[in-house]
C-alpha atoms as a PDB file:
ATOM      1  CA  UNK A   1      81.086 212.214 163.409  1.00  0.00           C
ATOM      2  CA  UNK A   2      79.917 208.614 163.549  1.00  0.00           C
ATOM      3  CA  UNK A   3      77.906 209.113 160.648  1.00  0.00           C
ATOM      4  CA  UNK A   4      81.279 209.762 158.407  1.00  0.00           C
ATOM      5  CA  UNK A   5      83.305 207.112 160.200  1.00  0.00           C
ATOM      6  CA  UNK A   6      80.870 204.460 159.620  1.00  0.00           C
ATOM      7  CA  UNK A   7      80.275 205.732 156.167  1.00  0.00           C
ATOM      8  CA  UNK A   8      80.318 202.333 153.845  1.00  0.00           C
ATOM      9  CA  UNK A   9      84.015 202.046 152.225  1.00  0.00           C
ATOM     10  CA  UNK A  10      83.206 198.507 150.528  1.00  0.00           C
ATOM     11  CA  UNK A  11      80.626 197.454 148.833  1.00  0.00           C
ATOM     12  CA  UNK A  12      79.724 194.828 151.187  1.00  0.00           C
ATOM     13  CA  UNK A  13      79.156 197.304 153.636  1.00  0.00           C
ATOM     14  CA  UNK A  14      76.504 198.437 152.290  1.00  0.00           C
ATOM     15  CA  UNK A  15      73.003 197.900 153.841  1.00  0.00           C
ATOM     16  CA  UNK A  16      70.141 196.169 151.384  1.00  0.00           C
ATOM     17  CA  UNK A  17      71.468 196.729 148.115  1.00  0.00           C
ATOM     18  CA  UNK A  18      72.308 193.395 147.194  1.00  0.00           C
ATOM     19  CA  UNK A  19      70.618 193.429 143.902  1.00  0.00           C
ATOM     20  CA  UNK A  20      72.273 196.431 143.177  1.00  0.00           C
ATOM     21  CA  UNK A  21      76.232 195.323 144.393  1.00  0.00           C
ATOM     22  CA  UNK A  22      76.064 191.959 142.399  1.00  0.00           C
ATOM     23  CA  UNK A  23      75.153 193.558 138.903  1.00  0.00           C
ATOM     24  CA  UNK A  24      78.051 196.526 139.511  1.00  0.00           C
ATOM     25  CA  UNK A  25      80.649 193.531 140.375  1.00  0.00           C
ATOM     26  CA  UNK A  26      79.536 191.559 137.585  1.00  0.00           C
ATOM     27  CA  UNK A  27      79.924 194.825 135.733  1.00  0.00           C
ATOM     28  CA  UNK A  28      83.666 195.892 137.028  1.00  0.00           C
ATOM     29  CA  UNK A  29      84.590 191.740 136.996  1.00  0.00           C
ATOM     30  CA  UNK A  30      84.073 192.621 133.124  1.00  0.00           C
ATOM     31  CA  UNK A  31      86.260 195.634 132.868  1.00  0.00           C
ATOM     32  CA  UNK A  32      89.025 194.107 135.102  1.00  0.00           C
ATOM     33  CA  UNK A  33      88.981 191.591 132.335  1.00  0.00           C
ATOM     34  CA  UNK A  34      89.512 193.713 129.267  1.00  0.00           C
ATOM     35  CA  UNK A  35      85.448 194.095 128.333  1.00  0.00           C
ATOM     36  CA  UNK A  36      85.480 198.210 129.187  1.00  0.00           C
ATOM     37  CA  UNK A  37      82.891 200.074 130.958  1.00  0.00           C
ATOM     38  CA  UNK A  38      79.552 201.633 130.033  1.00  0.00           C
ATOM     39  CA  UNK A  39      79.619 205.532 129.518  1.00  0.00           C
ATOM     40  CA  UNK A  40      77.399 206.250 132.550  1.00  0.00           C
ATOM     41  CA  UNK A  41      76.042 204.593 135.414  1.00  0.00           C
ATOM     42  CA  UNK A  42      72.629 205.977 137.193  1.00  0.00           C
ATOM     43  CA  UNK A  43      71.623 205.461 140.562  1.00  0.00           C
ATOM     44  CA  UNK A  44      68.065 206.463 141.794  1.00  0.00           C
ATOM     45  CA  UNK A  45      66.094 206.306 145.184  1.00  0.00           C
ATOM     46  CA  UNK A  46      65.239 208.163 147.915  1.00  0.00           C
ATOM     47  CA  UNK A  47      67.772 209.587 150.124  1.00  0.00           C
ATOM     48  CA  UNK A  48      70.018 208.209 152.593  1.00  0.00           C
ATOM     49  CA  UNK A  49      69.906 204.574 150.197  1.00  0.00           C
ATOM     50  CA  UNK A  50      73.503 204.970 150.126  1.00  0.00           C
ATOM     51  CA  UNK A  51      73.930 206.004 146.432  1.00  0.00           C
ATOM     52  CA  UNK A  52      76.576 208.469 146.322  1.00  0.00           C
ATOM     53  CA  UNK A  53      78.563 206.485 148.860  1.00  0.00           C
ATOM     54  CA  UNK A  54      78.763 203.481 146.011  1.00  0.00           C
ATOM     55  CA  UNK A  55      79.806 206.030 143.151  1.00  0.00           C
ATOM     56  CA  UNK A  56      82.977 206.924 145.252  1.00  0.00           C
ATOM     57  CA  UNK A  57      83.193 203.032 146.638  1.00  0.00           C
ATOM     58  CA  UNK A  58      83.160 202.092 142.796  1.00  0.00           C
ATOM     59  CA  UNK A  59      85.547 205.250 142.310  1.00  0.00           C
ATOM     60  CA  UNK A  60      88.098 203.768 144.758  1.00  0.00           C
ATOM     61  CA  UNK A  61      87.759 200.147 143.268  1.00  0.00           C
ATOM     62  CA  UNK A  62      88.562 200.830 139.996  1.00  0.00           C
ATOM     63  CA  UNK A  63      91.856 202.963 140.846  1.00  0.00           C
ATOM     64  CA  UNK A  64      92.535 200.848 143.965  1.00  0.00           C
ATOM     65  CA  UNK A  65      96.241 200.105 143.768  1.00  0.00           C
ATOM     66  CA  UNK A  66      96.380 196.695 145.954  1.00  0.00           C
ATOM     67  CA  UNK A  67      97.691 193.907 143.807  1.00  0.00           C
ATOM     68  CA  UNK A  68      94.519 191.798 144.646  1.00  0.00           C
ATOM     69  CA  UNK A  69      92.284 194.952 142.613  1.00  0.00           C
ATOM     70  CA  UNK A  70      90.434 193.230 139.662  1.00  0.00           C
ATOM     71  CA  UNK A  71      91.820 190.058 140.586  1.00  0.00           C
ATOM     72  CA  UNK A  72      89.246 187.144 139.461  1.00  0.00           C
ATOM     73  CA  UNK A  73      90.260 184.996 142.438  1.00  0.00           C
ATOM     74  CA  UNK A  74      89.574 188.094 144.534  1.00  0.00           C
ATOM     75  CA  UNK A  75      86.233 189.606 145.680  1.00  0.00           C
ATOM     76  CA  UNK A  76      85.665 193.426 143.704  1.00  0.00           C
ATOM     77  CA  UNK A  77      86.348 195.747 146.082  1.00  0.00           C
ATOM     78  CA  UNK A  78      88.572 198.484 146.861  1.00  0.00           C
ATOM     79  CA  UNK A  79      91.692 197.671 150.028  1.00  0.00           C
ATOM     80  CA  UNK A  80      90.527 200.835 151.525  1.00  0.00           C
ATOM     81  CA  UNK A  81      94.261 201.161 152.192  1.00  0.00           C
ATOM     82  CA  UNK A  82      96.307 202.397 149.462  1.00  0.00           C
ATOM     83  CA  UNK A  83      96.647 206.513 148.465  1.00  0.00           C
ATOM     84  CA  UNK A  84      94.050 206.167 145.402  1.00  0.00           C
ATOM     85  CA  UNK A  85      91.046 204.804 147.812  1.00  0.00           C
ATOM     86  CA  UNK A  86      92.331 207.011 151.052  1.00  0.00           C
ATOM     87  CA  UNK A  87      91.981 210.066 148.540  1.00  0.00           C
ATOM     88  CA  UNK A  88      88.832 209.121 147.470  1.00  0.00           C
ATOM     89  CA  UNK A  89      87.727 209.091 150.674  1.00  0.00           C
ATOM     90  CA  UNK A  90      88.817 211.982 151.820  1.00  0.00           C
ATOM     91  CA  UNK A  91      87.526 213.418 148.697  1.00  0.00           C
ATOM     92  CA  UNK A  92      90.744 214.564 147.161  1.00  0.00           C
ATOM     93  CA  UNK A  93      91.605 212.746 144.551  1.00  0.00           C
ATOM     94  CA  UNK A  94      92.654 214.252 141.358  1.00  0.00           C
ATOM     95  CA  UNK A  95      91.029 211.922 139.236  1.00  0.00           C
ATOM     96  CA  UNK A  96      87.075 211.274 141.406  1.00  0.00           C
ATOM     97  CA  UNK A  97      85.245 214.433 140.599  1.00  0.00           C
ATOM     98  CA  UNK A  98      81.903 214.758 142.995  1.00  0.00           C
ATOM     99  CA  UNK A  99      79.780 217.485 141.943  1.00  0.00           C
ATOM    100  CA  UNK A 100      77.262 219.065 143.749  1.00  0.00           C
ATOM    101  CA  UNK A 101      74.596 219.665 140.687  1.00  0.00           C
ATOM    102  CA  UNK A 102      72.244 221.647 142.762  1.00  0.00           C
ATOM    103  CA  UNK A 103      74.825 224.117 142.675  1.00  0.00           C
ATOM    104  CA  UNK A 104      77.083 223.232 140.281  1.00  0.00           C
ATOM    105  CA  UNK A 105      75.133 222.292 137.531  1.00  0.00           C
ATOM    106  CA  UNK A 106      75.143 224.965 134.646  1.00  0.00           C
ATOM    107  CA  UNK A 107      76.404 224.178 130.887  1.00  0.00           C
ATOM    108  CA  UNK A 108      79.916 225.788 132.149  1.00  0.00           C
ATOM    109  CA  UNK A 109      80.509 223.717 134.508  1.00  0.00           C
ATOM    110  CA  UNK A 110      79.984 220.739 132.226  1.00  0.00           C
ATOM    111  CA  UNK A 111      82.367 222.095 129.762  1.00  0.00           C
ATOM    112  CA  UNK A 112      84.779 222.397 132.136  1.00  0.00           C
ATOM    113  CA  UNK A 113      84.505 218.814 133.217  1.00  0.00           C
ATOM    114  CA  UNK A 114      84.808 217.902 129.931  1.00  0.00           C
ATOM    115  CA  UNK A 115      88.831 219.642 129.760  1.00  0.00           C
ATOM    116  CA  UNK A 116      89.353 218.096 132.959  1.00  0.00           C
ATOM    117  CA  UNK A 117      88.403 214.553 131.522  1.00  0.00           C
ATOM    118  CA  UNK A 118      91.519 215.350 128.675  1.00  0.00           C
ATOM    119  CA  UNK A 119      94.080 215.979 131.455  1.00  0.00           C
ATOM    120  CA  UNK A 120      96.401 212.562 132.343  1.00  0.00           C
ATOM    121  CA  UNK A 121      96.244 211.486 135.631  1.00  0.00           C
ATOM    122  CA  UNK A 122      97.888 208.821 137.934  1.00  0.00           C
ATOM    123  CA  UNK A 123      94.725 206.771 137.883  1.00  0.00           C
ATOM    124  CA  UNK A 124      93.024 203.778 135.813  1.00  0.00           C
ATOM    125  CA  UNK A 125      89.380 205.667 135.582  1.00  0.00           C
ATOM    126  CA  UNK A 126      88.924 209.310 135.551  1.00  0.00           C
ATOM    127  CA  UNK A 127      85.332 208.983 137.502  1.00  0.00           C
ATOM    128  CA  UNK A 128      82.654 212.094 137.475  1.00  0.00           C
ATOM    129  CA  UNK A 129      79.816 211.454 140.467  1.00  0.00           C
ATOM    130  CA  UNK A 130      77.069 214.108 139.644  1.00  0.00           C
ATOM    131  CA  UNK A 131      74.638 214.135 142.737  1.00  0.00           C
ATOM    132  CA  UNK A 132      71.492 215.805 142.893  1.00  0.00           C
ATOM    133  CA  UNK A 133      71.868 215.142 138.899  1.00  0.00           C
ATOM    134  CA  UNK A 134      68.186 216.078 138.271  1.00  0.00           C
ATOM    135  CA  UNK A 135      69.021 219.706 139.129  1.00  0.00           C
ATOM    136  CA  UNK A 136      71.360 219.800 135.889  1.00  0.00           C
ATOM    137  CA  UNK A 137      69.985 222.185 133.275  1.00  0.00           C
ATOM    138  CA  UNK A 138      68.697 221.587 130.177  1.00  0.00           C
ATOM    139  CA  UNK A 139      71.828 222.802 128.357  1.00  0.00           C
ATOM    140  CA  UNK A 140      74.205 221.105 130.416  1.00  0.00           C
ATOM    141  CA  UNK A 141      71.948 217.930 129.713  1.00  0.00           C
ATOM    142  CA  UNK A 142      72.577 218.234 126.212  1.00  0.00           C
ATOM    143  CA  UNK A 143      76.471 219.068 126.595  1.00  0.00           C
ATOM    144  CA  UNK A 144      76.052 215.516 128.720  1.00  0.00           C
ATOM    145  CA  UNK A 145      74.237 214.285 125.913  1.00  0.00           C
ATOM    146  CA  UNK A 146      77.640 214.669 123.469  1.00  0.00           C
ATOM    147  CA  UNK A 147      80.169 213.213 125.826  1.00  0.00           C
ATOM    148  CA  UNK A 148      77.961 210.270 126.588  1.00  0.00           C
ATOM    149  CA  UNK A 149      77.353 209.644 122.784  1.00  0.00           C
ATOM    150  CA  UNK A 150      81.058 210.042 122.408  1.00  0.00           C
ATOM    151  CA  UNK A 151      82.768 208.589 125.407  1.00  0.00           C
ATOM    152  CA  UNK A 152      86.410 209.499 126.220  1.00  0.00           C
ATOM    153  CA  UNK A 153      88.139 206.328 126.929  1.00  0.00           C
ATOM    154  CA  UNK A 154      88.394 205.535 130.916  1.00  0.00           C
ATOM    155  CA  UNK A 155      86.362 208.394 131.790  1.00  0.00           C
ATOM    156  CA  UNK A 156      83.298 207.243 133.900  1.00  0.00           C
ATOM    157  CA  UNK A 157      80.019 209.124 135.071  1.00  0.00           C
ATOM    158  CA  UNK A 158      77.785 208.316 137.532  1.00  0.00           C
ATOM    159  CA  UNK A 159      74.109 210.573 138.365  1.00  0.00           C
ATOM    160  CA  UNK A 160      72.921 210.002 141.372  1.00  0.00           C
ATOM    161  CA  UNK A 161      69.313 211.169 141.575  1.00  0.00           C
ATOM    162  CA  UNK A 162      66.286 211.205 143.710  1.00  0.00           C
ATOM    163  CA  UNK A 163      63.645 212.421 140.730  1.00  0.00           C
ATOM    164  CA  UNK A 164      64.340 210.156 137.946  1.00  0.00           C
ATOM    165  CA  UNK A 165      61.583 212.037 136.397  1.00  0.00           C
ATOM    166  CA  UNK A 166      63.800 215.070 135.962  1.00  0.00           C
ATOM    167  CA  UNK A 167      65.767 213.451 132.988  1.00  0.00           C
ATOM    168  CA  UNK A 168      65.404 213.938 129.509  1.00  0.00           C
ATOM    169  CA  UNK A 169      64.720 210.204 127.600  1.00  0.00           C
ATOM    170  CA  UNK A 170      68.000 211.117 125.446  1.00  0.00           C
ATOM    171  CA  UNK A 171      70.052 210.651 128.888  1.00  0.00           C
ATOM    172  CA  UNK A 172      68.570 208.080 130.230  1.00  0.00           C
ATOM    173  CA  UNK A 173      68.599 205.767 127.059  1.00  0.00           C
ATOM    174  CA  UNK A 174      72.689 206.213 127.143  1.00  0.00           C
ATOM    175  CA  UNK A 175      73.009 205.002 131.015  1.00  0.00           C
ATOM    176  CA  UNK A 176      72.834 201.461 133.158  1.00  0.00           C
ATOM    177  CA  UNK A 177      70.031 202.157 135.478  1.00  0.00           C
ATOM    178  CA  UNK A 178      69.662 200.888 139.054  1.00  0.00           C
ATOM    179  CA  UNK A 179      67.257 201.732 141.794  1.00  0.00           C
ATOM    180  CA  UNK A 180      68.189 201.305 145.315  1.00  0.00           C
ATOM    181  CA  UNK A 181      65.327 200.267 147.921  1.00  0.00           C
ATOM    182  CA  UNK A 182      63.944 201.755 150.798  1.00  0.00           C
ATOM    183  CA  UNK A 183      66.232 200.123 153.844  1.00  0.00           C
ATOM    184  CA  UNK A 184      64.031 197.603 156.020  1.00  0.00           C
ATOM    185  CA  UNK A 185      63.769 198.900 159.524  1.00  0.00           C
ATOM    186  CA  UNK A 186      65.387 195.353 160.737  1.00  0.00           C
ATOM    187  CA  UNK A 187      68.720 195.595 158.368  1.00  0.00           C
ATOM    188  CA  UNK A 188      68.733 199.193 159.884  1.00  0.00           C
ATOM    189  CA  UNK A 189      68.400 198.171 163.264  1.00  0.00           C
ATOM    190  CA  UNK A 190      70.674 194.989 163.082  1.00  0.00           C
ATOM    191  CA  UNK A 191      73.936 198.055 161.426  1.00  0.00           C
ATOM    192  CA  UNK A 192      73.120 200.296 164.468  1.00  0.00           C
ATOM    193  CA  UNK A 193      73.567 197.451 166.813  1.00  0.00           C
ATOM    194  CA  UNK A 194      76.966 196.604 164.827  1.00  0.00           C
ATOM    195  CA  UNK A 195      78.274 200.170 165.571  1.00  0.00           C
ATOM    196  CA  UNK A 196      77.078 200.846 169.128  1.00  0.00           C
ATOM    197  CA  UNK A 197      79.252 197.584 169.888  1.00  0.00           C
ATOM    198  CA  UNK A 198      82.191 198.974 167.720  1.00  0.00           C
ATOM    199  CA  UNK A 199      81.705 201.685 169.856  1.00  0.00           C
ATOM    200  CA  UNK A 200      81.333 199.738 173.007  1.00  0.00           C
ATOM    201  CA  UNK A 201      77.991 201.255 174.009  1.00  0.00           C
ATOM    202  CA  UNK A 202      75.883 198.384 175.104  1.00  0.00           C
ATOM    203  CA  UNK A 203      72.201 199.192 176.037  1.00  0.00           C
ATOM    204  CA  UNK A 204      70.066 197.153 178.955  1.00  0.00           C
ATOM    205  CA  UNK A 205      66.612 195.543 177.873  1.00  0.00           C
ATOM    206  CA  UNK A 206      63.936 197.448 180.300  1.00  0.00           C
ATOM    207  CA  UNK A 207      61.953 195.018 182.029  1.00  0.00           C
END
């Protein structure tokens, strides 16, 4: 499907989120340089923004294996070549969790992300993407609540949400915020024309 293959796999792929891609740089720059990372990132907007595709691009970045990874002299992105970022993207890595909260979203299955988080792995950053986070319930909020007060080193969550309004204060007050913005119809236009001439479909102006 073209929508999978043209998925973004770097951050500078993706389509007007600028303001959102130079803060989470600025952010991993840090961490690469022995500052650490926040408990919890959250990313909000409507759908299709392209939040869930940065939690695994920022997934694959920090566990990218390339020498160049975290290098200051080097832009922050993932190679997209190495095992660690071809398993994120084909959503197997051991160490990227991507729940589906709309389903998966009780107080068990927080616990038992918690256990996983113990476990040693072959990565940097154990990362946990929650999508659909608003659909979490209100005890697996509060079993959140704990692990985000008391952060296990290198373990990493990110909500990504489309009703903001769905989370308690307590949550909210322990994560980096950002909201992505509604995609102009000319950036949207201008990616479409760069994949129908990937694809080599070229289309004819009607007089």
């Amino acid at each position: 499907m073209l929508a999978i293959k043209y998925r973004p796999q770097r951050m500078m792929d993706l389509v007007g989120q600028n303001h959102v891609v130079t803060v989470i740089q600025a952010i991993l720059r840090r961490h690469f340089n022995g500052k650490g990372l926040p408990a919890g990132f959250l990313f909000t907007g409507s759908k299709g923004t392209g939040k869930t595709s940065l939690a695994r691009i920022v997934s694959a970045t920090l566990n990218c294996q390339s020498e160049y990874a975290g290098h200051p002299e080097y832009a922050i992105e993932p190679c997209c070549a190495c095992e660690n970022c071809l398993s994120v993207r084909r959503s197997n890595c051991i160490f990227v969790h991507e729940i589906d909260a709309a389903s998966s979203g009780t107080v068990d299955d927080i616990r038992k992300i918690k256990e996983i988080s113990s476990l040693s792995h072959g990565g940097n950053v154990r990362v946990i993407i929650l999508d659909e986070a608003h659909s979490l319930s209100k005890a697996a909020f509060e079993a959140l609540l704990k692990q985000l007060e008391e952060p296990m080193p290198n373990v990493l969550y990110i909500f990504c949400t489309t009703e903001i309004e769905k989370f308690p204060e307590t949550i909210l007050s322990r994560l980096m915020q950002f909201s992505f913005k509604h995609v102009v119809p000319d950036l949207i236009t201008a990616r479409l024309q760069q994949i129908t001439i990937a694809e080599g479909v070229y289309f004819r102006r009607l007089p």
